[in-house]
N, C-alpha and C. Protein backbone atom coordinates (compact mmCIF):
# COMPACT_ATOMS: atom_id res chain seq x y z
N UNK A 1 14.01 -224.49 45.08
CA UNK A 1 15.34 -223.97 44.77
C UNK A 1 15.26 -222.56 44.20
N UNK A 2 14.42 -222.54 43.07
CA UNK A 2 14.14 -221.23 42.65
C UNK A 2 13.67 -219.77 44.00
N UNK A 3 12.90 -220.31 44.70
CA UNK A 3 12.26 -219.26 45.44
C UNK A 3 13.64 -219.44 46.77
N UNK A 4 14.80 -219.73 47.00
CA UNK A 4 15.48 -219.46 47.55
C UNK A 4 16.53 -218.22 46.91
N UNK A 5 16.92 -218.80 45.66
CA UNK A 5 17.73 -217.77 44.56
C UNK A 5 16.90 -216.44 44.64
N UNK A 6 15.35 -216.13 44.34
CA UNK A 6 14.83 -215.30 44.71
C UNK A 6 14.88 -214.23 46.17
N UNK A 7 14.77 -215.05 47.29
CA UNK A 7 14.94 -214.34 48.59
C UNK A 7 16.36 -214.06 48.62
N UNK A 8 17.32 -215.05 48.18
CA UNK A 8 18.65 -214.40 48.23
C UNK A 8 19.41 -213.25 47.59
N UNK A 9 18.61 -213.07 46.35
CA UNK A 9 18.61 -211.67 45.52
C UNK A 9 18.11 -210.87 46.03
N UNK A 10 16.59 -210.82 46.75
CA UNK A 10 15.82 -209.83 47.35
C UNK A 10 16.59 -209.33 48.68
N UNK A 11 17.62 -210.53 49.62
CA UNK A 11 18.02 -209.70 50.54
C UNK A 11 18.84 -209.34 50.29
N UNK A 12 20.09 -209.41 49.15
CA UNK A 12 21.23 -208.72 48.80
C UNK A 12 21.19 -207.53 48.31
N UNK A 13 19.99 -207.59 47.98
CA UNK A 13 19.45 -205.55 47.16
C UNK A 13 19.03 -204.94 48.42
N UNK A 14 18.17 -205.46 49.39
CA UNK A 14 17.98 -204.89 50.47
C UNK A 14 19.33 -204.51 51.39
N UNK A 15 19.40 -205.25 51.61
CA UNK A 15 21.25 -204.95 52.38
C UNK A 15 21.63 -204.15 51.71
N UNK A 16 21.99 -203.86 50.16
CA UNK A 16 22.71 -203.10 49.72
C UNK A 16 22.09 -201.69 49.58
N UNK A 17 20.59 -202.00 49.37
CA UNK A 17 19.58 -200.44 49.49
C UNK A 17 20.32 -199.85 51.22
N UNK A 18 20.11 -200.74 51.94
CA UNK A 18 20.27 -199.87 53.49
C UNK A 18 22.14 -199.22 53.29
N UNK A 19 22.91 -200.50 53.31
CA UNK A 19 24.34 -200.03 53.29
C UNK A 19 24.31 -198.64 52.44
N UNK A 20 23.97 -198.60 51.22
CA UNK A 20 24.16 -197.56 50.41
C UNK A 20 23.23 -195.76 51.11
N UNK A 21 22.36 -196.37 51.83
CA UNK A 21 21.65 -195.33 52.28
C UNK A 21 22.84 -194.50 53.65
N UNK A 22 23.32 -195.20 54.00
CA UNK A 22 24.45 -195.08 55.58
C UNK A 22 25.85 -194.22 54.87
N UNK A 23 25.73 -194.56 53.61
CA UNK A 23 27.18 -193.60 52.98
C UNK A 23 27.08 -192.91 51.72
N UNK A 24 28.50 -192.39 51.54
CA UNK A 24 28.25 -190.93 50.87
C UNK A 24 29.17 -191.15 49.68
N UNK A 25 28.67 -190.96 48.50
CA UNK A 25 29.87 -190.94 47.06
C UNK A 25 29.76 -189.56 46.79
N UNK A 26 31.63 -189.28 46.33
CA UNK A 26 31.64 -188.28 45.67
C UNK A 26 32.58 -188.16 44.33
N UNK A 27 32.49 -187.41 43.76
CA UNK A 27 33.49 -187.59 42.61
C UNK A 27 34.48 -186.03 42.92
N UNK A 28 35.67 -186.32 42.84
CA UNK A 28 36.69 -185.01 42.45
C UNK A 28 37.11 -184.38 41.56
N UNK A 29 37.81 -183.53 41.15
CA UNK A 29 38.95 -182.88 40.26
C UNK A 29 39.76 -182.39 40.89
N UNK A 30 41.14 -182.62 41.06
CA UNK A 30 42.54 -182.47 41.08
C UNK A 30 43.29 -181.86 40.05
N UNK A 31 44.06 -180.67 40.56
CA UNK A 31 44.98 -180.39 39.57
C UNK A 31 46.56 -179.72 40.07
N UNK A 32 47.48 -180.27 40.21
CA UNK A 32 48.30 -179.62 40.52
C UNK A 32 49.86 -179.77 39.82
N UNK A 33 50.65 -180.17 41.23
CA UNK A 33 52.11 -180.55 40.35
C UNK A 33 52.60 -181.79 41.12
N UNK A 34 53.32 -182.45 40.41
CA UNK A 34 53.98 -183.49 41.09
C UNK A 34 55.75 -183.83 40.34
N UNK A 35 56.43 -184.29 41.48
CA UNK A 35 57.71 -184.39 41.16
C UNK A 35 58.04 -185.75 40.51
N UNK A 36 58.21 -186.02 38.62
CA UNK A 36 57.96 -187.11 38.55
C UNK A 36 59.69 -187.95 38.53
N UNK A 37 59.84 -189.17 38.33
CA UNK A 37 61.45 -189.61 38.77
C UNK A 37 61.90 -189.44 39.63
N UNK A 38 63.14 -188.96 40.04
CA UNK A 38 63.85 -189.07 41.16
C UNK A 38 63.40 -186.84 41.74
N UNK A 39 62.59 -186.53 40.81
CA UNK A 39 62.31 -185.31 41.64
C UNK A 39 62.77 -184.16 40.24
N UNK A 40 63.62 -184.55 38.83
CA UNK A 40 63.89 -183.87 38.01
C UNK A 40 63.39 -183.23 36.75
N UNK A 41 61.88 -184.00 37.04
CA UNK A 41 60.69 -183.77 36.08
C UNK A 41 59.41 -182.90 36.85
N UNK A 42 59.15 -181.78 36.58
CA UNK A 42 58.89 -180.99 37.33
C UNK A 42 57.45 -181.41 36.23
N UNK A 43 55.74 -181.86 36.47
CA UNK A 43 54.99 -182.46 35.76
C UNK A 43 53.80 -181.60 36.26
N UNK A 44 52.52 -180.88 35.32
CA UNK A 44 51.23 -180.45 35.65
C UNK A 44 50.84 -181.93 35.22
N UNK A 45 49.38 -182.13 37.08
CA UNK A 45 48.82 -183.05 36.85
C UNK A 45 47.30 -182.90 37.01
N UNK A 46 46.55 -183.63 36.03
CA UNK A 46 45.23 -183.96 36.44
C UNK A 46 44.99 -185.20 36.88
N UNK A 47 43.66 -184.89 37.70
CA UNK A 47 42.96 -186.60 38.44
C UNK A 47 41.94 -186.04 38.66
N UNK A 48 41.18 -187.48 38.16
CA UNK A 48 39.84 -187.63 38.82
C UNK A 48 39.59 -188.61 39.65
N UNK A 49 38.82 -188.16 40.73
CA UNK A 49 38.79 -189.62 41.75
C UNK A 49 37.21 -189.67 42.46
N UNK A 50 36.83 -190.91 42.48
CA UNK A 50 35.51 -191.61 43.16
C UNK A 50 36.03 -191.97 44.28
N UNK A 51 34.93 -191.43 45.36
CA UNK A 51 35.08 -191.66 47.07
C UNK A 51 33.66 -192.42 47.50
N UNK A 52 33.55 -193.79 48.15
CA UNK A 52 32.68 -194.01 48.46
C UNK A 52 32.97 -194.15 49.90
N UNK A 53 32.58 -193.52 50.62
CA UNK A 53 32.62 -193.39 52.53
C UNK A 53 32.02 -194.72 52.77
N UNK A 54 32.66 -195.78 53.38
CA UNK A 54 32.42 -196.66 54.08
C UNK A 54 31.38 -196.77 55.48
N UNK A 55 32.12 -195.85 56.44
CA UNK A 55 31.59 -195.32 57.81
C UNK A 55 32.28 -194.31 58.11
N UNK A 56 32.28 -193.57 59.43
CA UNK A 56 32.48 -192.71 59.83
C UNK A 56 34.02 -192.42 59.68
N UNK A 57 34.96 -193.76 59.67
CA UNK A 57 36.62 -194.20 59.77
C UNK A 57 37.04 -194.05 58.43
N UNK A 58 36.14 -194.79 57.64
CA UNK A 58 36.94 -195.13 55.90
C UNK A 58 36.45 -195.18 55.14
N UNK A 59 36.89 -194.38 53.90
CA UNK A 59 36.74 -194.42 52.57
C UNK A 59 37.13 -195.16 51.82
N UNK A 60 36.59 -195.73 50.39
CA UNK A 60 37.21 -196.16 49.48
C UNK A 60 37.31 -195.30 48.51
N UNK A 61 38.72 -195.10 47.51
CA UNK A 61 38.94 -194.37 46.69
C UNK A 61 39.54 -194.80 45.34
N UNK A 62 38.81 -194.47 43.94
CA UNK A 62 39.28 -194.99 42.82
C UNK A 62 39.84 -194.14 41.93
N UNK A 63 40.92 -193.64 41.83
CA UNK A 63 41.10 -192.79 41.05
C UNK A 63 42.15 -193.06 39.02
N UNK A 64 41.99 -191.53 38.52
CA UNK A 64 42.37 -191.93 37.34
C UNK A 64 43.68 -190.59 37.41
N UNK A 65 44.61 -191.03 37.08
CA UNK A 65 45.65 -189.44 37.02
C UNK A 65 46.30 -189.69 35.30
N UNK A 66 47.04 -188.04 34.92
CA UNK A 66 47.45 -187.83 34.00
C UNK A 66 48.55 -186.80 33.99
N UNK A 67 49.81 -186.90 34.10
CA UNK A 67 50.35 -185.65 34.29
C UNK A 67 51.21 -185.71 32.91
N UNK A 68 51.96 -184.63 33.27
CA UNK A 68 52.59 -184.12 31.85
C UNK A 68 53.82 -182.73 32.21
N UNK A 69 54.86 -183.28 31.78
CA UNK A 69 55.91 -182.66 32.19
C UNK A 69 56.68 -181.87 30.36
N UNK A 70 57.11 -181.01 30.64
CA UNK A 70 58.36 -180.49 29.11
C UNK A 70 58.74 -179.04 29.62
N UNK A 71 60.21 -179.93 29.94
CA UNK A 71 61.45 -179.07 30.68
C UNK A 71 62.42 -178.34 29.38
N UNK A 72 61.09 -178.00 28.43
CA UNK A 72 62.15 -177.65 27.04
C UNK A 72 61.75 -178.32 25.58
N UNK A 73 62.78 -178.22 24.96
CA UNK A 73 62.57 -179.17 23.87
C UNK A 73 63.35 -180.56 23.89
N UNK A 74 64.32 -180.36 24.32
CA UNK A 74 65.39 -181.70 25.04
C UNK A 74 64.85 -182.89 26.00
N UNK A 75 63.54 -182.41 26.72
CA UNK A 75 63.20 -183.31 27.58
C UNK A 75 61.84 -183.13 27.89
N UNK A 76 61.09 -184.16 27.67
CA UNK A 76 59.55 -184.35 27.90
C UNK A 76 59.22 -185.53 28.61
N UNK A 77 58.48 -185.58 29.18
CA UNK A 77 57.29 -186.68 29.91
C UNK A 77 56.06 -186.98 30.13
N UNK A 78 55.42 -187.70 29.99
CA UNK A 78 53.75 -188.12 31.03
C UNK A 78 54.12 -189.19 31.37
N UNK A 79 52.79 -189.47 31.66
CA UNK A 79 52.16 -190.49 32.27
C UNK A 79 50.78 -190.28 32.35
N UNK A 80 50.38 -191.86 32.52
CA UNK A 80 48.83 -191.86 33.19
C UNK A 80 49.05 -193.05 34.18
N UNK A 81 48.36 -192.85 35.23
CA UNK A 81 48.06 -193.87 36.12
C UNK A 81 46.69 -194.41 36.81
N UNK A 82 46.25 -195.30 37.10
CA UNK A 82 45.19 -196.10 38.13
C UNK A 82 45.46 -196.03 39.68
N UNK A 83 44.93 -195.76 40.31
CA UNK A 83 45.17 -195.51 42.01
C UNK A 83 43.47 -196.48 42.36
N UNK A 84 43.81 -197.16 43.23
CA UNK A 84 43.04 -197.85 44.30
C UNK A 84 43.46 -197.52 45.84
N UNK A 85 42.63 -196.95 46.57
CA UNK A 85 43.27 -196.68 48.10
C UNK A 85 42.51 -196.99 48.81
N UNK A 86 42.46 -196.61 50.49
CA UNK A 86 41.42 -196.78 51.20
C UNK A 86 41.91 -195.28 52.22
N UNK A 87 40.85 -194.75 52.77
CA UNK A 87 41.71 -193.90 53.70
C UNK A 87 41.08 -193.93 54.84
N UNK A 88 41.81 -193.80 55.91
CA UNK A 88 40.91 -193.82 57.48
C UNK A 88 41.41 -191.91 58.12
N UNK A 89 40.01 -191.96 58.44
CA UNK A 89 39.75 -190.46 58.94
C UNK A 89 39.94 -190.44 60.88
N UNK A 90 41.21 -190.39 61.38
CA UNK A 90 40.82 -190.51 63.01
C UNK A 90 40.00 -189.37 63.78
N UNK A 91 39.56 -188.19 63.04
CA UNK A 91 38.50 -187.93 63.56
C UNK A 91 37.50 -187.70 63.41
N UNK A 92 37.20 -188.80 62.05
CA UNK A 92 36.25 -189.05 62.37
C UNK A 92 35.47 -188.45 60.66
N UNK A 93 35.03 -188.84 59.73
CA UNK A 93 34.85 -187.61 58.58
C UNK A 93 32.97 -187.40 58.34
N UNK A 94 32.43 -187.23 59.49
CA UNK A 94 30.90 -186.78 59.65
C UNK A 94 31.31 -184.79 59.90
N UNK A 95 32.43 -184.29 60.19
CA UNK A 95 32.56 -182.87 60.52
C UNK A 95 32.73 -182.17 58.80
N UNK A 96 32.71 -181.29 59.00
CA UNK A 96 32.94 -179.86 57.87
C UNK A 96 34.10 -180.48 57.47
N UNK A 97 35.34 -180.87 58.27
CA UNK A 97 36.80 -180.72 57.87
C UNK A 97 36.98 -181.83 58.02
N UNK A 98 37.67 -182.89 57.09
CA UNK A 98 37.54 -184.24 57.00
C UNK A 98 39.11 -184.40 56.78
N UNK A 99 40.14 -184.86 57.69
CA UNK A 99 41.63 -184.99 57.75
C UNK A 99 41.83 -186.50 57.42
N UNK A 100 42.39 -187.25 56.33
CA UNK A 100 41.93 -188.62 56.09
C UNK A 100 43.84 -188.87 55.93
N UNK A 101 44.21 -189.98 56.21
CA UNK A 101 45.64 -190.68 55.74
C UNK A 101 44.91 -191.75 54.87
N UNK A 102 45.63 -191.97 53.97
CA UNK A 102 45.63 -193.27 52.98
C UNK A 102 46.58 -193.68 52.54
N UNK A 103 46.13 -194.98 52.00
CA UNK A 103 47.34 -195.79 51.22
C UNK A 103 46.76 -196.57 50.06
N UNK A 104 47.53 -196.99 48.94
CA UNK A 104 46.92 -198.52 48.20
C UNK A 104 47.70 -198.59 47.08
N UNK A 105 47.41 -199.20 46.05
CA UNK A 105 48.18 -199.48 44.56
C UNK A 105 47.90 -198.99 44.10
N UNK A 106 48.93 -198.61 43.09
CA UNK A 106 49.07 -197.83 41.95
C UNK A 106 49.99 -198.13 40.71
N UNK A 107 49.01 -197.88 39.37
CA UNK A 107 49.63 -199.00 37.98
C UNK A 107 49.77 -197.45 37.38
N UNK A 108 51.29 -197.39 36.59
CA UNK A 108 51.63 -196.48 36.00
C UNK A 108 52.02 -196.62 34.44
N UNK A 109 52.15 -195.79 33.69
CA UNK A 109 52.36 -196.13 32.36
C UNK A 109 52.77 -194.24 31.93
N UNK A 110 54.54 -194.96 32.07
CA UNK A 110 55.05 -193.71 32.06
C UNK A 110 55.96 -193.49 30.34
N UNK A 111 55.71 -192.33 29.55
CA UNK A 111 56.65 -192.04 28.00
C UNK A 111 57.31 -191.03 28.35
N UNK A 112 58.98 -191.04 28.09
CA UNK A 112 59.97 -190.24 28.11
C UNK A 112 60.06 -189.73 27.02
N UNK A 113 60.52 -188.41 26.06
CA UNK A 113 60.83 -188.18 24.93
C UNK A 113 62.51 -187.50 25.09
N UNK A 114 63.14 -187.98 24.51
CA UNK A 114 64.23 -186.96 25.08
C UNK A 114 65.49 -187.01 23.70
N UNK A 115 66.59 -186.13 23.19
CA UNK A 115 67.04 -185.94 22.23
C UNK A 115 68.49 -187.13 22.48
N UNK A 116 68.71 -187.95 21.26
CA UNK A 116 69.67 -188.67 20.98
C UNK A 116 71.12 -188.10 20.17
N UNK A 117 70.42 -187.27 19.72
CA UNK A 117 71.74 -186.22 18.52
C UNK A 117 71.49 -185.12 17.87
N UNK A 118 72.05 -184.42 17.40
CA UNK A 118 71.62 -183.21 16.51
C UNK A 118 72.71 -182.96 15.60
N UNK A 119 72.37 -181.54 14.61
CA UNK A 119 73.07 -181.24 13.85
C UNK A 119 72.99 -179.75 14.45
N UNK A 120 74.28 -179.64 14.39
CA UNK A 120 74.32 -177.90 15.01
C UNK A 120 75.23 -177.23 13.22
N UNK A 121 74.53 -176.23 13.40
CA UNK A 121 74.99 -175.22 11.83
C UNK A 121 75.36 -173.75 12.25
N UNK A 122 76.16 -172.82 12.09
CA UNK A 122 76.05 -171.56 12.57
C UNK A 122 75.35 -170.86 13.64
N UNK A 123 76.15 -171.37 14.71
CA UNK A 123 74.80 -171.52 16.27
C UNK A 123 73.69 -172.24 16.31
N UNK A 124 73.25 -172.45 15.14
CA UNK A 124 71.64 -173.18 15.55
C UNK A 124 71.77 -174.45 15.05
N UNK A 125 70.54 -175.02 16.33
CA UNK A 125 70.39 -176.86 15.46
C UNK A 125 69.53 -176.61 14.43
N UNK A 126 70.03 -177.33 13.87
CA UNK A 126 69.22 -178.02 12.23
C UNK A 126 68.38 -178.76 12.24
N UNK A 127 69.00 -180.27 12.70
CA UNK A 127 68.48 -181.75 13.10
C UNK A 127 68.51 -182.04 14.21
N UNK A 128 67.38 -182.58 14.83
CA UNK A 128 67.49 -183.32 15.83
C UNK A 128 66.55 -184.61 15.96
N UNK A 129 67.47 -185.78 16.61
CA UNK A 129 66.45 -186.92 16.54
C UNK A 129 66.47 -187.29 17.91
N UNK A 130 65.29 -187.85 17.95
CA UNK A 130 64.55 -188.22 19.68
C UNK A 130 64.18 -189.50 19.40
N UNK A 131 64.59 -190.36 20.89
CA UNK A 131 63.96 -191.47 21.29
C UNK A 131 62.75 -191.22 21.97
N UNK A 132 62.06 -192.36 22.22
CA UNK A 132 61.07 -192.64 23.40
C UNK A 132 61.03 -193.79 23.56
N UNK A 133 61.21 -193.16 25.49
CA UNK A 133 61.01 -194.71 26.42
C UNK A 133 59.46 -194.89 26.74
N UNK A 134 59.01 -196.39 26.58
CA UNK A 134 57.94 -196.32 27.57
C UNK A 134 58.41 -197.38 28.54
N UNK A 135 57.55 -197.29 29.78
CA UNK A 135 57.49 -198.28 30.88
C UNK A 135 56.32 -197.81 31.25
N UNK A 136 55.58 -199.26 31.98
CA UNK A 136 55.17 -198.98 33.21
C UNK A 136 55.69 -199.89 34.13
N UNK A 137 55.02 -199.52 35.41
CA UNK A 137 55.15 -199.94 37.01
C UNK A 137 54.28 -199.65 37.54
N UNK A 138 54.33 -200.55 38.74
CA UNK A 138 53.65 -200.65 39.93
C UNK A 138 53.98 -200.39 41.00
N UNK A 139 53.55 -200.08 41.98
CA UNK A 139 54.21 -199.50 43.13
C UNK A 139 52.33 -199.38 44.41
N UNK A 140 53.22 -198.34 45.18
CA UNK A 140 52.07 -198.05 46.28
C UNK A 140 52.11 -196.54 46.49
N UNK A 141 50.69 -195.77 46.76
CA UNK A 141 50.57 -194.77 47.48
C UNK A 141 50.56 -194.48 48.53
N UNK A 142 50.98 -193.33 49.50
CA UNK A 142 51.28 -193.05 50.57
C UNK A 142 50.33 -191.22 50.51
N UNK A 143 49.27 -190.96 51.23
CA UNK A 143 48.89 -190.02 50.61
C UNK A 143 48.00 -189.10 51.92
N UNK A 144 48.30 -187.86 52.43
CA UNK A 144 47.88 -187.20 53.43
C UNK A 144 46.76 -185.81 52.62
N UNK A 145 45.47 -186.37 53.04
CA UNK A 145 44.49 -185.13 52.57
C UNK A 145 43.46 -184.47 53.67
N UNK A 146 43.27 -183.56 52.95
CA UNK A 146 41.98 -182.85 53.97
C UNK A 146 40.81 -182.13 53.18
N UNK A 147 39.95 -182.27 53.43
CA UNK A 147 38.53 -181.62 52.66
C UNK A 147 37.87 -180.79 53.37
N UNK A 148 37.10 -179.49 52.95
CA UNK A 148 36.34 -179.10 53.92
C UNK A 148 34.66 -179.04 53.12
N UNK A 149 34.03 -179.10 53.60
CA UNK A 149 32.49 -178.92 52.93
C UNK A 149 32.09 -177.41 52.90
N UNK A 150 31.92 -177.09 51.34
CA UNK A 150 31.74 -176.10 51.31
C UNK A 150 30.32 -175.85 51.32
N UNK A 151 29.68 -176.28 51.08
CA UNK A 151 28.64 -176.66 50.96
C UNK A 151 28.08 -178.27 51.46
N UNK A 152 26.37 -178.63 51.87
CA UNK A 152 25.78 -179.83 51.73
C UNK A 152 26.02 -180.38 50.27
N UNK A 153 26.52 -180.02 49.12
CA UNK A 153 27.07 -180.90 48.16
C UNK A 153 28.57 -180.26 47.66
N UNK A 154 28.97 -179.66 47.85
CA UNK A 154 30.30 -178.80 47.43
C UNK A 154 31.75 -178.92 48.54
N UNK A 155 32.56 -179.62 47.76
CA UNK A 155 34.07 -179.96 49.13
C UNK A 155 34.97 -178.97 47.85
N UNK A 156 35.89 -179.06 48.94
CA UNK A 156 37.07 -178.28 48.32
C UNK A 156 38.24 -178.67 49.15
N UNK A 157 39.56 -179.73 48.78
CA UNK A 157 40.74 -180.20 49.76
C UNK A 157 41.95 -179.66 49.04
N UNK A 158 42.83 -180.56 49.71
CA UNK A 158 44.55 -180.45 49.20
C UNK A 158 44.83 -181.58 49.59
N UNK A 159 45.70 -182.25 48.82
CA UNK A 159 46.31 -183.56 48.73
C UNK A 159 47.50 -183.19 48.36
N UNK A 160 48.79 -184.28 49.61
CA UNK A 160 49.88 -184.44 49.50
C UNK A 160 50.14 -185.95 49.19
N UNK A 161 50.84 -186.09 48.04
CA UNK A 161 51.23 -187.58 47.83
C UNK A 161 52.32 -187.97 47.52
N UNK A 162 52.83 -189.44 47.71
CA UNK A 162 54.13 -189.82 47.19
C UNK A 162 54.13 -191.32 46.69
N UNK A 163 54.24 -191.59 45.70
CA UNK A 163 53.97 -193.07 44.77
C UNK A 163 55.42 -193.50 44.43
N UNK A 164 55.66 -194.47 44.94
CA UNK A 164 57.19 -195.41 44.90
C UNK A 164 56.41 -196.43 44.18
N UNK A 165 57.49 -196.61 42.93
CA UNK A 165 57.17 -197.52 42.38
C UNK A 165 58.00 -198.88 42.64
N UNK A 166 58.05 -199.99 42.15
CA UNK A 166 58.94 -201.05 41.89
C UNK A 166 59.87 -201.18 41.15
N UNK A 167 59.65 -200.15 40.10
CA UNK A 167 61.07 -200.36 39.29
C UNK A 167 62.02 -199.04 38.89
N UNK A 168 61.74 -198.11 40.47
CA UNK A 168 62.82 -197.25 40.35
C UNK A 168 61.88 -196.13 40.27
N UNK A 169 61.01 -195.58 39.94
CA UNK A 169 60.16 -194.81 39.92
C UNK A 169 59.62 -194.12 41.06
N UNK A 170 59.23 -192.66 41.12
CA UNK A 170 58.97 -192.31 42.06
C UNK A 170 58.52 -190.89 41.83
N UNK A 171 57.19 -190.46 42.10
CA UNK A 171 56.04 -189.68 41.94
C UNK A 171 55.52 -189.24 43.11
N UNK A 172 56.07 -187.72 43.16
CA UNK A 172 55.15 -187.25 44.45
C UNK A 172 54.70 -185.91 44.33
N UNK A 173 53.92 -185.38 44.91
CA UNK A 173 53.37 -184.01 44.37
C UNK A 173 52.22 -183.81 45.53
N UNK A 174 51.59 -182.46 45.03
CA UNK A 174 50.24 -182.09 45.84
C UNK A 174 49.30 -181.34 44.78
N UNK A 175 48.07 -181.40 45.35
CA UNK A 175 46.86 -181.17 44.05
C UNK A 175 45.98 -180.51 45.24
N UNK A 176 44.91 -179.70 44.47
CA UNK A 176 44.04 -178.69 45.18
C UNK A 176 43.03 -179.69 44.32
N UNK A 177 41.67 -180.35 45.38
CA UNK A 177 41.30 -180.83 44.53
C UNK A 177 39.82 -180.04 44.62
N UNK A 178 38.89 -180.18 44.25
CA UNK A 178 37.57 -179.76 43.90
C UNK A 178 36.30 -180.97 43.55
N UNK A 179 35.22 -180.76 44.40
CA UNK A 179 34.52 -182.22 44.45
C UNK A 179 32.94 -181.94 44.39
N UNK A 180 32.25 -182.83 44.62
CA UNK A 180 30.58 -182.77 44.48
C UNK A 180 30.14 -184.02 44.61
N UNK A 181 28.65 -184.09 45.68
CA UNK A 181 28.37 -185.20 46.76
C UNK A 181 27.46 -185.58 45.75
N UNK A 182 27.22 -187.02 45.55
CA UNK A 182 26.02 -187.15 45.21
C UNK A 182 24.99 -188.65 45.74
């Protein structure tokens, strides 16, 4: 029994030594803007994201985002979110220029700050008091990118995205992202 548990460990590292030898991880940085709500929160965002190339068709992608919106003193926002995707490349992503569509879930955890009342005195406010909302949601990504290799370890893309959530929410934007193979 034992020396079966053994060969069955030994061929699952082997399989996984070869699979892992056939594909390519990379890690990114993203930074751009995205439209957060119905499009009235104008938000700078960061992300970082892990790509492990499947085959020549598909990637898997794990990413982490953070954006951050303040339209003033009256109105503020972030968020952070989790992204899981997959993306398929139709032609193919062994070339310089790698054109990929994706999709997958996405968990959000969004804080509003925004003003409830004030005290106005001789033109100017005095007092002011602020709520904050939090929520999160869930929803899905919908997401069109392209990379080019700037290098045998150096990419450089642009990502267009749009994240509908479930409970009314809705996040879309584009990021210049910046990457490295390893």
């Amino acid at each position: 029994m034992i020396y079966r548990l053994i060969y069955f460990c030994a061929f699952i590292t082997l399989a996984s030594t070869t699979m892992l030898a056939q594909s390519e991880t990379d890690l990114r940085l993203g930074i751009g803007f995205s439209f957060l709500g119905s499009g009235d929160l104008y938000a700078v965002m960061l992300e970082n994201e892990l790509n492990h190339t499947l085959n020549d068709y598909f990637t898997l992608s794990g990413n982490i985002g953070y954006g951050r919106s303040n339209n003033g003193v009256f109105e503020a926002a972030s968020f952070l979110q989790g992204n899981a995707n997959i993306f398929f490349s139709p032609l193919k992503n062994i070339r310089r220029n790698d054109l990929r569509i994706g999709g997958g879930l996405s968990y959000c955890n969004i804080s509003d700050a925004f003003q409830v009342s004030g005290l106005f005195r001789d033109g100017g406010q005095e007092l002011a008091v602020y709520a904050l909302d939090q929520r999160t949601a869930l929803g899905f990504n919908i997401i069109i990118e392209n990379t080019i290799d700037l290098s045998d370890r150096f990419l450089l893309g642009i990502k267009a995205f749009t994240q509908p959530y479930l409970n009314g929410d809705i996040n879309s934007g584009i990021l210049m992202k910046f990457g490295v193979k390893f």
